[in-house]
Protein backbone atom coordinates (compact mmCIF):
# COMPACT_ATOMS: atom_id res chain seq x y z
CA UNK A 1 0.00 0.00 0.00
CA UNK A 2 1.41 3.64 -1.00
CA UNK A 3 0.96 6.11 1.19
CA UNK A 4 -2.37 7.67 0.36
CA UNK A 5 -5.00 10.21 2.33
CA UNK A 6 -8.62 9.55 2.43
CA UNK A 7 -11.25 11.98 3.27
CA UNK A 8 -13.90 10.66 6.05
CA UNK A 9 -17.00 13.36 6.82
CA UNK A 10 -18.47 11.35 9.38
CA UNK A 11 -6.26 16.22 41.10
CA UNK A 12 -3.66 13.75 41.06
CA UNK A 13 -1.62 14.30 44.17
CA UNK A 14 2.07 13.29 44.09
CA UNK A 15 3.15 10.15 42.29
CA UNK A 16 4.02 7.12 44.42
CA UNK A 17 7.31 5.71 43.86
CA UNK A 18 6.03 2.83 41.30
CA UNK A 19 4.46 5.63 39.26
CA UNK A 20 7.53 6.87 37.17
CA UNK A 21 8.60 3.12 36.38
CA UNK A 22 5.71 2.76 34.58
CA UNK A 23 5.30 6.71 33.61
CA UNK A 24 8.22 7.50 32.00
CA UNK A 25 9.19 5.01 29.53
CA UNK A 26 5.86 5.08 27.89
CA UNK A 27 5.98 8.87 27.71
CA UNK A 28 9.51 8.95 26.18
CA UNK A 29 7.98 6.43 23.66
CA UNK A 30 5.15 8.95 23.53
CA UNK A 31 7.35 11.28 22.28
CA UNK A 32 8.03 9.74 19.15
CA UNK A 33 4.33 11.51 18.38
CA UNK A 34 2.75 9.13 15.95
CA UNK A 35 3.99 6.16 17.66
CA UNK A 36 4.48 4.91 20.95
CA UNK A 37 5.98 1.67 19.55
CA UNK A 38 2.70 -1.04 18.91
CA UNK A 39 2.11 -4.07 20.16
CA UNK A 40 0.72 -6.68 17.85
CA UNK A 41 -2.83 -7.35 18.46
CA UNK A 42 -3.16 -4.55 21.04
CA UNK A 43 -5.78 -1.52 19.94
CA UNK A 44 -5.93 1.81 22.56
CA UNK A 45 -8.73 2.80 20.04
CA UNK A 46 -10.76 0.40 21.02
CA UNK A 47 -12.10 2.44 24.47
CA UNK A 48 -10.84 5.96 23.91
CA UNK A 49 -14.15 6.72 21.17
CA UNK A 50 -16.03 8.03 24.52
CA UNK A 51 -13.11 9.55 26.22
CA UNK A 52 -13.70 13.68 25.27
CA UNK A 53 -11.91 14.87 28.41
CA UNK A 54 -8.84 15.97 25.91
CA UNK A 55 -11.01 17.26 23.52
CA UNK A 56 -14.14 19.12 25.06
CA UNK A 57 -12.97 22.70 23.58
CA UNK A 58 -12.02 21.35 20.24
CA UNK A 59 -14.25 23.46 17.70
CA UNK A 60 -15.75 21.31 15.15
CA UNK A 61 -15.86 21.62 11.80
CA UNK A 62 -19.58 22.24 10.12
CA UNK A 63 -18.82 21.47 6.60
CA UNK A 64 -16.34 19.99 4.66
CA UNK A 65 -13.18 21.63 4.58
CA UNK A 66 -9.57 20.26 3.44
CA UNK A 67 -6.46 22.41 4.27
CA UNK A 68 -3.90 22.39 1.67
CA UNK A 69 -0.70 19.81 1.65
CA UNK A 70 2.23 22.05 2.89
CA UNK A 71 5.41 21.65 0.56
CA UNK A 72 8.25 22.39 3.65
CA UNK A 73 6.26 22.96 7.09
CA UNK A 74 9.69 22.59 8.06
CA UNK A 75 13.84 23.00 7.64
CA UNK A 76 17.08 21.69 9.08
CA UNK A 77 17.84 23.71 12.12
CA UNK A 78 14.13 23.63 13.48
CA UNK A 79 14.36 22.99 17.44
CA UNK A 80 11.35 22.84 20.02
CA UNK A 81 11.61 22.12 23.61
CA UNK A 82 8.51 20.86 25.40
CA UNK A 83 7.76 21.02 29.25
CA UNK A 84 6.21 17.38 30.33
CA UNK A 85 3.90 17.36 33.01
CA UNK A 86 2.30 14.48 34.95
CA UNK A 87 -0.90 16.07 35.86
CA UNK A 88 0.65 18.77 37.89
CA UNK A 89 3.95 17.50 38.46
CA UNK A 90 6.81 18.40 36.33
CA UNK A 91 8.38 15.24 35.12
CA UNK A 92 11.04 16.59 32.54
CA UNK A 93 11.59 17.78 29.04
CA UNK A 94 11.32 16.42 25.38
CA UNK A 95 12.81 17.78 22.29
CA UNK A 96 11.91 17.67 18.42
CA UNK A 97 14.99 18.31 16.52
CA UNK A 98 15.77 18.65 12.79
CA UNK A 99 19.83 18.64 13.21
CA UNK A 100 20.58 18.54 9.46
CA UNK A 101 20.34 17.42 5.81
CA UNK A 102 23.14 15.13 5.12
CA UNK A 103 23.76 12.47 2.90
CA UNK A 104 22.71 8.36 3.78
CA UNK A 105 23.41 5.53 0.93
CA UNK A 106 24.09 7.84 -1.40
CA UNK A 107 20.46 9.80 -0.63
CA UNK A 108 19.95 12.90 0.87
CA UNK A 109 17.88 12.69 4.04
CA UNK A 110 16.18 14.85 6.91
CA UNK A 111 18.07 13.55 10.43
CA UNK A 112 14.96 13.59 12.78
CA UNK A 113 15.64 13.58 16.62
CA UNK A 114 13.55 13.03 19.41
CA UNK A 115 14.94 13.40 22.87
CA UNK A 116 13.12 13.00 26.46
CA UNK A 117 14.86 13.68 29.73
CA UNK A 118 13.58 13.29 33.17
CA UNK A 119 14.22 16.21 35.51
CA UNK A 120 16.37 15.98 38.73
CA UNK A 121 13.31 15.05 40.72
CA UNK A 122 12.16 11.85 38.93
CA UNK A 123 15.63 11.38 37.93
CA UNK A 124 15.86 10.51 41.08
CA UNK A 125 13.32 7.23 41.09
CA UNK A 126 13.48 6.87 37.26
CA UNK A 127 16.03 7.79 35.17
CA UNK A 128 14.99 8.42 31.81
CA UNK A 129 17.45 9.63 28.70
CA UNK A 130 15.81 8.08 25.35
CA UNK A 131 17.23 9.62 22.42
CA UNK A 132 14.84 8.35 19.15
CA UNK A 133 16.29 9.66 15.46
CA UNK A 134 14.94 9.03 12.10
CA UNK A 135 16.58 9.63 8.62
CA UNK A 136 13.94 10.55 6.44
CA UNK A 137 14.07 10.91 2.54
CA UNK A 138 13.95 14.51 1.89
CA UNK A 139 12.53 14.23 -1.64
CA UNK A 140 10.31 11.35 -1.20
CA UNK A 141 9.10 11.94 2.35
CA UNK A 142 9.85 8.37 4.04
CA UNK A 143 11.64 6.64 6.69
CA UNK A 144 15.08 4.87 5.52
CA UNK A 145 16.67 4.35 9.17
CA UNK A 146 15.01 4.52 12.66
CA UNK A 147 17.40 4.09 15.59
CA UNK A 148 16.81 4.32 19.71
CA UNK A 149 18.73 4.50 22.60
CA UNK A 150 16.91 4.27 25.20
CA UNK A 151 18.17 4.45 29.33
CA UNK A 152 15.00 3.94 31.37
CA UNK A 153 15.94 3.32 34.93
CA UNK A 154 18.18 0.08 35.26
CA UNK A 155 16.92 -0.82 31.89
CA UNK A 156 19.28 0.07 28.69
CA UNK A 157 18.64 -0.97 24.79
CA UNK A 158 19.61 0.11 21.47
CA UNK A 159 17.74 -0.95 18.37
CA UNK A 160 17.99 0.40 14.61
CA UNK A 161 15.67 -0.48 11.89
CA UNK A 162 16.72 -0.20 8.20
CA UNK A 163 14.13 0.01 5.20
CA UNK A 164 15.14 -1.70 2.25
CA UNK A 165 13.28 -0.59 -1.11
CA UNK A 166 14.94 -2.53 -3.07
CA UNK A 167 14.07 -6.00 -1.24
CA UNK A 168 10.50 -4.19 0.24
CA UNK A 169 12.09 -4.95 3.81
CA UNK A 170 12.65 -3.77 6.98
CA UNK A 171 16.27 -5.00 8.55
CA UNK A 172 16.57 -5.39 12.32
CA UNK A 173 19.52 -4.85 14.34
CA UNK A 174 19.23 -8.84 14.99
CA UNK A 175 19.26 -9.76 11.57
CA UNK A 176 15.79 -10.44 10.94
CA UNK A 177 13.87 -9.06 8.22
CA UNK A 178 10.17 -8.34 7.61
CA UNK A 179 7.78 -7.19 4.95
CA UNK A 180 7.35 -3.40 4.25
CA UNK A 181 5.09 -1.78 1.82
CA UNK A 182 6.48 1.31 0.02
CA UNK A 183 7.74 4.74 0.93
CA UNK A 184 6.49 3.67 5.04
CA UNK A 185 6.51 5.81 8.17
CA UNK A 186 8.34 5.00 11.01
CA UNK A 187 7.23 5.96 15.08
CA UNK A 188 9.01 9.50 14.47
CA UNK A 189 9.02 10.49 10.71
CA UNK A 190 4.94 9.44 10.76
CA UNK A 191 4.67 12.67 12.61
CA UNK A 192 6.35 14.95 9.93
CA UNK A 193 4.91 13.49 7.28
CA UNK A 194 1.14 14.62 9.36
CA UNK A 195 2.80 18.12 8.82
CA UNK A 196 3.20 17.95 5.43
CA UNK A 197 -0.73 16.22 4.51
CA UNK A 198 -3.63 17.35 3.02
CA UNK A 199 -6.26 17.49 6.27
CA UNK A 200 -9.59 16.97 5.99
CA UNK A 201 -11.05 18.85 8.65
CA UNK A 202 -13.66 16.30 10.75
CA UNK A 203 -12.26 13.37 8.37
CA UNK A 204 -8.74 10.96 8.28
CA UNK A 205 -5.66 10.18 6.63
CA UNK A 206 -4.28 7.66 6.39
CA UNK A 207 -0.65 6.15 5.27
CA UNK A 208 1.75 3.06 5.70
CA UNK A 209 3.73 2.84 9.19
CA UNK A 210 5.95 -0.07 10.53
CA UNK A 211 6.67 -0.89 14.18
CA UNK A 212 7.79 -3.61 15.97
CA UNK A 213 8.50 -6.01 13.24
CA UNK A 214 5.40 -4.93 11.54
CA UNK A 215 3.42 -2.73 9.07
CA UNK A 216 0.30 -1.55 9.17
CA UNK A 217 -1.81 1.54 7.76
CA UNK A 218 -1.81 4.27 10.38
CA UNK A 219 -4.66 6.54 10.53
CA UNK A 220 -4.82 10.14 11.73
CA UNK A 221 -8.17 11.98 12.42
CA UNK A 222 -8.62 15.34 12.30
CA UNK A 223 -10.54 16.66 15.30
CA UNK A 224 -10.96 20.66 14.51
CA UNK A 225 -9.78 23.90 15.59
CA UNK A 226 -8.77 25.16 18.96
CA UNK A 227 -6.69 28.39 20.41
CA UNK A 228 -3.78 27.14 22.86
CA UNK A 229 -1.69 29.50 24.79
CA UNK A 230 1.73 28.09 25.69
CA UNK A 231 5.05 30.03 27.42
CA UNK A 232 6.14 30.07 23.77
CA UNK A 233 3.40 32.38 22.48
CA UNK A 234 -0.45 32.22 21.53
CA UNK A 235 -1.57 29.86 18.63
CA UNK A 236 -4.37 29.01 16.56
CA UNK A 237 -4.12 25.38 16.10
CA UNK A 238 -5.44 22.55 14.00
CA UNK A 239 -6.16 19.24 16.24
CA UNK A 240 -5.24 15.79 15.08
CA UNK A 241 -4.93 12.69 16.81
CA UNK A 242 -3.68 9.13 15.66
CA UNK A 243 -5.54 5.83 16.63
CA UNK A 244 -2.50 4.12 18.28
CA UNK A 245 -2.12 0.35 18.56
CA UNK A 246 0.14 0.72 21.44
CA UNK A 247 0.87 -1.49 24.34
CA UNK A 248 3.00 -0.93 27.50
CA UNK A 249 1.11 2.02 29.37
CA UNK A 250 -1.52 2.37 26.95
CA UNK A 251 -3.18 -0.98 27.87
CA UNK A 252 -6.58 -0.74 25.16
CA UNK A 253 -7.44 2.66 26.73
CA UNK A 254 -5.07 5.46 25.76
CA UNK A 255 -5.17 8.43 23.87
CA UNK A 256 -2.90 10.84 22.11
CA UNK A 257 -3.50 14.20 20.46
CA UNK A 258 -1.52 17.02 19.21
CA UNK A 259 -1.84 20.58 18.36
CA UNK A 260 -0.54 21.60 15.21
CA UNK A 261 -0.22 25.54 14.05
CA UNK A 262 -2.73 26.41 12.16
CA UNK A 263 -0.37 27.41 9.41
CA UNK A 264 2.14 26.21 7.35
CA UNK A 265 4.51 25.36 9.78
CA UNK A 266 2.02 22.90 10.93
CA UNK A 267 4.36 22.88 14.50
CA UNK A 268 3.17 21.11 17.18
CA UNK A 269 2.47 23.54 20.14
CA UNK A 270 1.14 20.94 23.00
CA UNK A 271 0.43 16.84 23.25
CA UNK A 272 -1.47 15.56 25.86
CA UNK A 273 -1.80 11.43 26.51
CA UNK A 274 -4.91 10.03 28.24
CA UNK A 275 -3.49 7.06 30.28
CA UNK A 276 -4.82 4.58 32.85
CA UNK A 277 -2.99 5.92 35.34
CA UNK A 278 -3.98 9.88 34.52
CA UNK A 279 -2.76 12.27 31.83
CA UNK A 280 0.69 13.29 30.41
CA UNK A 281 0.86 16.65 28.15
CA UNK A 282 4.14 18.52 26.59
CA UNK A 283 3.80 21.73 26.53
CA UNK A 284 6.30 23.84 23.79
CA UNK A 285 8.13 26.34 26.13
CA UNK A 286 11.37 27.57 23.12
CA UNK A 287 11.23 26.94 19.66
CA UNK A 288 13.55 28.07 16.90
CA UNK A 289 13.03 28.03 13.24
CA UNK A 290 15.07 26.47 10.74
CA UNK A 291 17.51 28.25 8.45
């Protein structure tokens, strides 16, 4: 399958100590935006449809409106940091980076970074430094290479994912290989290519994304409008969310959705996660544009 875009009308008190353990990875994962890495079989869609505590001042659309594809919402050299929040407690800071365009088997790609840090206070229980990166195609807008490092606690693991066109598979760091469609998504570069889409406002896209040793067609709905005011500045924003088929924290019942600018930057502005165990958001506090 190719990707393609389909139009569809249709007070938590402190955290005990067990709380970050199971907190923190999932909201590093989180982080990756379009993908905290799925589970096979598992669907967080599945009892989120009723959930509108995220979404209660989303504005609707009332007909049928499509914004425009955007050529280059962004460049190398854009940097956001986020605040992450716990309900009220602080928990530490994520960043979306685009480092550079540089060169990758002979192609030249966007490196895309994701990077979550827990402060000095949960540091303290739960360690987190996950470091995500993604070199994405710059002409034909898909993944080649996914990598993570990821320091959670006690708990340490690298992976690395290459896409191979030319056999239609995706190589693991282990050696095995599985199936891909063409020109897929990965958990990061899914969320840039969002930026760049056609969105049918009150419908879906949808495109090809692979995961944990497998691909499936991701789909993204688009909620409405909605006015967010961040440290960073004021924004009119377009709200999208992705029906995850994430495990770990998730567990059948989360949620994720994201605040893009209503513009062509399309930049993300604030995330919030509806979890079992209470809500996560990141909240953009610095941002600077790329060259």
């Amino acid at each position: 399958m190719r990707n393609v875009s389909h139009l569809r009308t249709g007070r938590p008190g402190t955290p005990e100590r067990t709380r970050p353990r199971r907190l923190l990875p999932s909201l590093a994962l989180a982080l990756g935006l379009l993908g905290a890495t799925p589970a096979p079989g598992a669907d967080s869609t599945a009892t989120a449809e009723g959930d509108t505590s995220l979404t209660a001042a989303v504005k609707r659309p009332e007909g049928q409106e499509v914004l425009p594809p955007v050529t280059q919402p962004f460049r190398a050299g854009e940097s956001l940091k986020f605040s992450v929040s716990y309900g009220f407690i602080n928990a530490g800071a994520a960043y979306l980076e685009v480092p550079e365009v540089r060169e990758w088997n002979g192609r030249p790609v966007y490196q895309l970074l994701a990077r979550a840090e827990s402060n000095r206070f949960f540091s303290g229980i739960y360690k987190v430094r996950n470091r995500i990166e993604s070199f994405w195609d710059s002409a034909g807008h898909f993944s080649l290479r996914y990598a993570e490092n990821r320091r959670e606690g006690k708990h340490r693991a690298q992976s690395e994912i290459v896409f191979d066109y030319a056999k239609q598979e995706a190589r693991y760091h282990d050696g095995q290989t599985f199936p891909i469609p063409p020109e897929v998504q990965d958990a990061l570069s899914s969320f840039y290519y969002t930026r760049t889409m056609a969105l049918p406002l009150g419908g879906s896209v949808y495109f090809d994304y692979h995961a944990s040793r497998k691909s499936v067609p991701l789909e993204v709905k688009v909620l409405g409008r909605e006015q967010i005011e961040t440290p960073a500045g004021r924004f009119d924003c377009i709200v999208i969310e992705p029906l995850l088929k994430a495990g770990g924290i998730f567990k059948n019942k989360g949620r994720l959705v994201i605040w893009l600018t209503d513009d062509e930057r399309r930049m993300p502005v604030l995330m919030k996660s509806k979890v079992l165990i209470g809500s996560i958001s990141a909240t953009l506090v610095e941002m600077k544009p790329g060259a």
